[in-house]
Protein backbone atom coordinates (compact mmCIF):
# COMPACT_ATOMS: atom_id res chain seq x y z
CA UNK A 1 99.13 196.86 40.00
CA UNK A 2 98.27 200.56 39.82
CA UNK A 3 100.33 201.60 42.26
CA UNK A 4 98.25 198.61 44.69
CA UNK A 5 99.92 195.82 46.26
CA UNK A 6 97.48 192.48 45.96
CA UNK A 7 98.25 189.59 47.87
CA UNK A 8 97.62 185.92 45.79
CA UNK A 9 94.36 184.24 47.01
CA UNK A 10 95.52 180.61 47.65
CA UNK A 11 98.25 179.13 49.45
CA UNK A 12 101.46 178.06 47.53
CA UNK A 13 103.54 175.74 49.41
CA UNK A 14 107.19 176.08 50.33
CA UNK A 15 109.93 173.99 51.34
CA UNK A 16 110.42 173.97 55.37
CA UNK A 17 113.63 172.05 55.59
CA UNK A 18 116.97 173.69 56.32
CA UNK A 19 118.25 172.89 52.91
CA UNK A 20 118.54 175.57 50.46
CA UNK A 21 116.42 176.14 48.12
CA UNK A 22 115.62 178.42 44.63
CA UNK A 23 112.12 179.89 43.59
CA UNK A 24 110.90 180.94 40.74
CA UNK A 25 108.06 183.12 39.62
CA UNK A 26 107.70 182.90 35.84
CA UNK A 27 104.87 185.66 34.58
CA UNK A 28 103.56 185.32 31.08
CA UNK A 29 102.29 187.67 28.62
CA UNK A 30 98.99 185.39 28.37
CA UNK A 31 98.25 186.35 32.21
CA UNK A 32 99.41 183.33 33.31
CA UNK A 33 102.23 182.36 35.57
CA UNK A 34 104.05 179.73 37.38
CA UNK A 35 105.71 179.23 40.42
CA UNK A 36 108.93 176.71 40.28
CA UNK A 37 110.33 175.24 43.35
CA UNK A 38 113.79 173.70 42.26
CA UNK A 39 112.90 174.06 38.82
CA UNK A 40 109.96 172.14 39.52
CA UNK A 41 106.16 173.52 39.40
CA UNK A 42 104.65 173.97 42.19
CA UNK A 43 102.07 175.97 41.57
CA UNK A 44 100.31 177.96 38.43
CA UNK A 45 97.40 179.75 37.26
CA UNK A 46 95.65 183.21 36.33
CA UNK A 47 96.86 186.65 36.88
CA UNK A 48 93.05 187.46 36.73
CA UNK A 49 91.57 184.71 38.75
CA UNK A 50 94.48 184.18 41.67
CA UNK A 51 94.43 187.84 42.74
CA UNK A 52 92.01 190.61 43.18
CA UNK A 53 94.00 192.95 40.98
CA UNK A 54 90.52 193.71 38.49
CA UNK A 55 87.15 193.49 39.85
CA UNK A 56 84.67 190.35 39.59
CA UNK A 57 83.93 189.22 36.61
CA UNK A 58 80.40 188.51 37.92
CA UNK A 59 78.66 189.85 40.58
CA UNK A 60 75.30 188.53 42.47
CA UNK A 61 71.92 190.28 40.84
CA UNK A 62 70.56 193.52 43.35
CA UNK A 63 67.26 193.25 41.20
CA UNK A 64 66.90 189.61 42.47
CA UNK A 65 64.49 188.61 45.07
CA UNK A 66 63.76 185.46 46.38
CA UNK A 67 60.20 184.04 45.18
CA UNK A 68 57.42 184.05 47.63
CA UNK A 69 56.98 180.09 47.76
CA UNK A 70 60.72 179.26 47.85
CA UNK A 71 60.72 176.99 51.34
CA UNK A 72 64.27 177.26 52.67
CA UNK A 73 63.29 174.91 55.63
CA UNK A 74 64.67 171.59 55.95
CA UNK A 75 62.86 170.10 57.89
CA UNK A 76 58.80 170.54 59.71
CA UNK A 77 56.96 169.50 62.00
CA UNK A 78 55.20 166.04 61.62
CA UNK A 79 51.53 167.31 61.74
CA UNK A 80 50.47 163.39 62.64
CA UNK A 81 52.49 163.93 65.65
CA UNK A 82 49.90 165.09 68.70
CA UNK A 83 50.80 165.82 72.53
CA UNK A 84 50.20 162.22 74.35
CA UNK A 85 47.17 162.79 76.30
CA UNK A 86 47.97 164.17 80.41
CA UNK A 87 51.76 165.33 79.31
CA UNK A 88 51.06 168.58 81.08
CA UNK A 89 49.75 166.79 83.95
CA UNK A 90 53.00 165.32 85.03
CA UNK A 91 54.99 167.60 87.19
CA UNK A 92 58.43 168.32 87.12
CA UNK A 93 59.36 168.30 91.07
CA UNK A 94 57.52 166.36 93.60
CA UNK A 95 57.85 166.56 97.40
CA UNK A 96 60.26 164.39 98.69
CA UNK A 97 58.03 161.27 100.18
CA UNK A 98 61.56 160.36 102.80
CA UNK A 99 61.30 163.56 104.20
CA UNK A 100 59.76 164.49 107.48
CA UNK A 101 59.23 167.42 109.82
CA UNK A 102 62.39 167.63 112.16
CA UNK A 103 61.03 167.53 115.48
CA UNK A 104 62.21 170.81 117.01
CA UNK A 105 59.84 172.94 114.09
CA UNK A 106 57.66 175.25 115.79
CA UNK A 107 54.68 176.01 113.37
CA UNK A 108 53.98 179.46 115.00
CA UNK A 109 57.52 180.72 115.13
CA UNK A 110 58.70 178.96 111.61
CA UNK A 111 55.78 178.63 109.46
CA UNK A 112 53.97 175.71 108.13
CA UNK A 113 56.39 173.55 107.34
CA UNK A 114 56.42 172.07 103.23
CA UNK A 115 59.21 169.16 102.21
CA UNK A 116 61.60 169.99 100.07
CA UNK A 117 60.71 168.68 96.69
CA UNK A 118 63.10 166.61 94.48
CA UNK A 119 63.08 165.47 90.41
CA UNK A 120 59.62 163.92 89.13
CA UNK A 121 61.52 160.67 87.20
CA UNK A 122 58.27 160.68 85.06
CA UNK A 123 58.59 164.02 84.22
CA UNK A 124 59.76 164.04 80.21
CA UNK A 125 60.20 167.81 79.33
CA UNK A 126 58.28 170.33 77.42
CA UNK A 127 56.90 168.18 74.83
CA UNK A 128 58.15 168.85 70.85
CA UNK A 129 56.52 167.88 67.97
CA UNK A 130 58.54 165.34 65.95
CA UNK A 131 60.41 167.04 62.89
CA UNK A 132 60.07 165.29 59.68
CA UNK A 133 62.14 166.10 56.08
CA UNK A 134 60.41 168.74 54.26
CA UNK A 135 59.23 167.46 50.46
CA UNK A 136 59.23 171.41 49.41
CA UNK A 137 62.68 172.22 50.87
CA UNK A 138 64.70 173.83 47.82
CA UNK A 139 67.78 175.07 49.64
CA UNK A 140 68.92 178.55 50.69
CA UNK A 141 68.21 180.96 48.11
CA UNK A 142 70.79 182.79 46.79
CA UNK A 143 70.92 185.40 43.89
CA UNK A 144 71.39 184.55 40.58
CA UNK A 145 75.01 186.05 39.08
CA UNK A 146 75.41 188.46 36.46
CA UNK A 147 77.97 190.38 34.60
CA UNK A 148 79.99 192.50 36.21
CA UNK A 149 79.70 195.85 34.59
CA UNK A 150 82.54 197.21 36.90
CA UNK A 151 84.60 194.58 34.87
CA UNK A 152 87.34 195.66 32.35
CA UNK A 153 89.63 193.07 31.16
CA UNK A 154 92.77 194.25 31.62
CA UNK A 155 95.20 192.24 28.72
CA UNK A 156 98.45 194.22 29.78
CA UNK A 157 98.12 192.41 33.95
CA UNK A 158 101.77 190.32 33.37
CA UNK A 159 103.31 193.76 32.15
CA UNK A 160 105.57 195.15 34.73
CA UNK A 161 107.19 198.37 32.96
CA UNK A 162 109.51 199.59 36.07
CA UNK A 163 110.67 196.06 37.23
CA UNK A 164 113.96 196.79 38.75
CA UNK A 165 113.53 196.14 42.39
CA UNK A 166 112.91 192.94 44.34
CA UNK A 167 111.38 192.91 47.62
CA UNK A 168 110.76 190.11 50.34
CA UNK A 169 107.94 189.79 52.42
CA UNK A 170 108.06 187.07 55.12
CA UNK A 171 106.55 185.99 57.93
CA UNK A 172 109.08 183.09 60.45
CA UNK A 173 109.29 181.67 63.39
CA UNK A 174 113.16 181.13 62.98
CA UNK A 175 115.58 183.55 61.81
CA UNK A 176 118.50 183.38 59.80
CA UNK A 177 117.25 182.84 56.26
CA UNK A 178 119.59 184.09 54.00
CA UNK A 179 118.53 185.35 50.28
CA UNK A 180 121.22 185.52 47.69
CA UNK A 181 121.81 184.89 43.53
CA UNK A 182 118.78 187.26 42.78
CA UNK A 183 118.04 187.99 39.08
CA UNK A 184 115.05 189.52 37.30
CA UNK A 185 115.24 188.82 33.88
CA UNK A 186 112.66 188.18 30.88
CA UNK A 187 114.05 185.20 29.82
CA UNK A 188 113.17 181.83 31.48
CA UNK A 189 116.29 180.29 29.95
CA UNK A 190 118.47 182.58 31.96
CA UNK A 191 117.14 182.22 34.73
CA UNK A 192 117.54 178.90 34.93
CA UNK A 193 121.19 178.91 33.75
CA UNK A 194 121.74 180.62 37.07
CA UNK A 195 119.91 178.18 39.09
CA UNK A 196 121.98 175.44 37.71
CA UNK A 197 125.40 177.28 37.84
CA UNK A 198 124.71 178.15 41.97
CA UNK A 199 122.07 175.91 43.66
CA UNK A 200 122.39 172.90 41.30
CA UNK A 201 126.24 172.92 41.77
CA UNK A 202 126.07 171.98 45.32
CA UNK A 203 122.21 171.06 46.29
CA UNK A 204 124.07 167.24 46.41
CA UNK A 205 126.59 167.73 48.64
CA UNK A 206 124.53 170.17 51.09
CA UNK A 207 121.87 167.09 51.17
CA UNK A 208 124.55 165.00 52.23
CA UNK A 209 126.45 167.11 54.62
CA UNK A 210 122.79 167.70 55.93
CA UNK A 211 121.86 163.87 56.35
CA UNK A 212 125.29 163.41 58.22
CA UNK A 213 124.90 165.98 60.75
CA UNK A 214 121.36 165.01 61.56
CA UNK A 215 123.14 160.98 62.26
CA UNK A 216 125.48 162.47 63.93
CA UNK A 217 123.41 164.31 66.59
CA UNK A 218 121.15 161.21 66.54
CA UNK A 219 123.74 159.00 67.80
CA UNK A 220 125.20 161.69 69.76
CA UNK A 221 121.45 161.76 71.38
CA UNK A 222 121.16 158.24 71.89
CA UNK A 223 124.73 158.14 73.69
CA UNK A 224 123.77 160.60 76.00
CA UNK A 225 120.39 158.34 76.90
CA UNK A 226 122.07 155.74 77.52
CA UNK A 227 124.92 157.34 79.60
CA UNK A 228 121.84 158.95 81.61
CA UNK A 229 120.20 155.27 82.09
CA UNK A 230 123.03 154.02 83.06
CA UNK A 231 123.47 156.65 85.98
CA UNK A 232 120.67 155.71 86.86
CA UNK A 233 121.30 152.41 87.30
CA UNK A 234 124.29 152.98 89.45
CA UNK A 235 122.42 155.91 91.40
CA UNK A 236 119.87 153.06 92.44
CA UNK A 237 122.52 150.38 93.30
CA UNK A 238 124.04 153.05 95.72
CA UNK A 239 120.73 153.28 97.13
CA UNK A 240 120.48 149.52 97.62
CA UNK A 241 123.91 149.25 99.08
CA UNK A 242 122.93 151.93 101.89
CA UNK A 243 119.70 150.17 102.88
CA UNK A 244 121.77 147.16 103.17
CA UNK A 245 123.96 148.87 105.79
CA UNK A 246 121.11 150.45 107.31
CA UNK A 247 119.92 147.16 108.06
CA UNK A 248 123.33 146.00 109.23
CA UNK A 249 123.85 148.22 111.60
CA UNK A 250 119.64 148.00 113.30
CA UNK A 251 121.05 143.81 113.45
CA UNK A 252 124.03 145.32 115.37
């Protein structure tokens, strides 16, 4: 859109089988469109509201400010809630009462000697005044909106002049996608036509060629777990067969 590309705001899902599939993007001259998966929607809306192609509508007021009583705290403290009397009093190490001098300490040549101190169990904390809800609390403030005067309507948005080129931008994690039976046309009817005459023709028997290979490798999965138990199996009855000798031989 003026010579900008603008990427759609929300997510529209895709399929992430292997099967093939056929997408459509339908644009219509109310600024709406609609995205078909397999001739089925899967996702519509506004050319105005689903990208950023014309600026806000609405926009938050720069004149606003927030009034001087508006309490944005949730919660206070409970003012009924007072320090218990001697909370300070209580320390948070105490000397260690098992402790004792060890017997070669020299006073003069070590210093007077102190035991080491360990945790006071009675000590709580710094003491916090309960919190309580706050009756006043009227949420975060936040501006009022108001009209966008940077907004123009723009009733021309679906009307692509130049449309002769189709582009692809992807992101994958496996490669070998393979994009064919393109057509830009303004008719939805057409479009469609083609759909049915390629991807409808054979969607069925792809499914099922599909469905058959994946049994195939399941079984072919399963065979070789079982032909890897199974060596196993004889791998440990060799085992038992040579302990058996061993033994053999240390009655010999």
């Amino acid at each position: 859109y003026k010579d900008t590309n603008y990427l759609i705001k929300k997510e529209v899902p895709c399929k992430a089988d292997d099967l093939t599939h056929v997408y459509t993007l339908v644009v219509k001259p109310d600024n709406t469109y609609q995205v078909l998966i397999d001739l089925e929607e899967a996702a519509s809306g506004s050319l105005e509201d689903d990208w950023e192609m014309l600026a806000p509508k609405t926009i938050k007021d720069p004149e606003a400010k927030k009034p001087d009583d508006w309490d944005e705290r949730a919660q206070i403290p409970d003012e009924t809630d007072v320090k218990p009397e001697g909370w300070d009093d209580i320390p948070a190490t105490l000397p260690d009462p098992d402790a004792s001098k060890p017997v070669d300490w020299d006073d003069e040549e070590d210093g007077e000697w102190e035991a080491p101190v360990i945790p006071n169990p009675e000590y709580k904390g710094e003491w916090q005044q309960k919190m309580i809800e706050n009756p006043d609390y009227k949420g975060i403030w936040v501006a009022p909106d108001i009209p966008n005067p940077a907004f123009k309507s723009d009733p021309t948005l679906y009307h692509f002049p130049d449309s002769k080129y189709v582009g692809f931008e992807l992101w994958q994690v496996k490669s070998g996608s393979i994009f064919d039976n393109i057509i830009v046309t303004d008719s939805v009817d057409e479009a469609k036509k083609l759909a049915e005459a390629t991807w409808a023709k054979s969607k069925d028997a792809e499914k099922e060629m599909a469905e058959k290979v994946k049994a195939e490798e399941e079984e072919a999965r399963k065979a070789e777990m079982a032909a890897s138990a199974g060596g196993d199996d004889e791998y440990d009855d060799f085992d038992d067969y040579a302990d058996d000798e061993e033994e053999m031989h240390e009655e010999l």
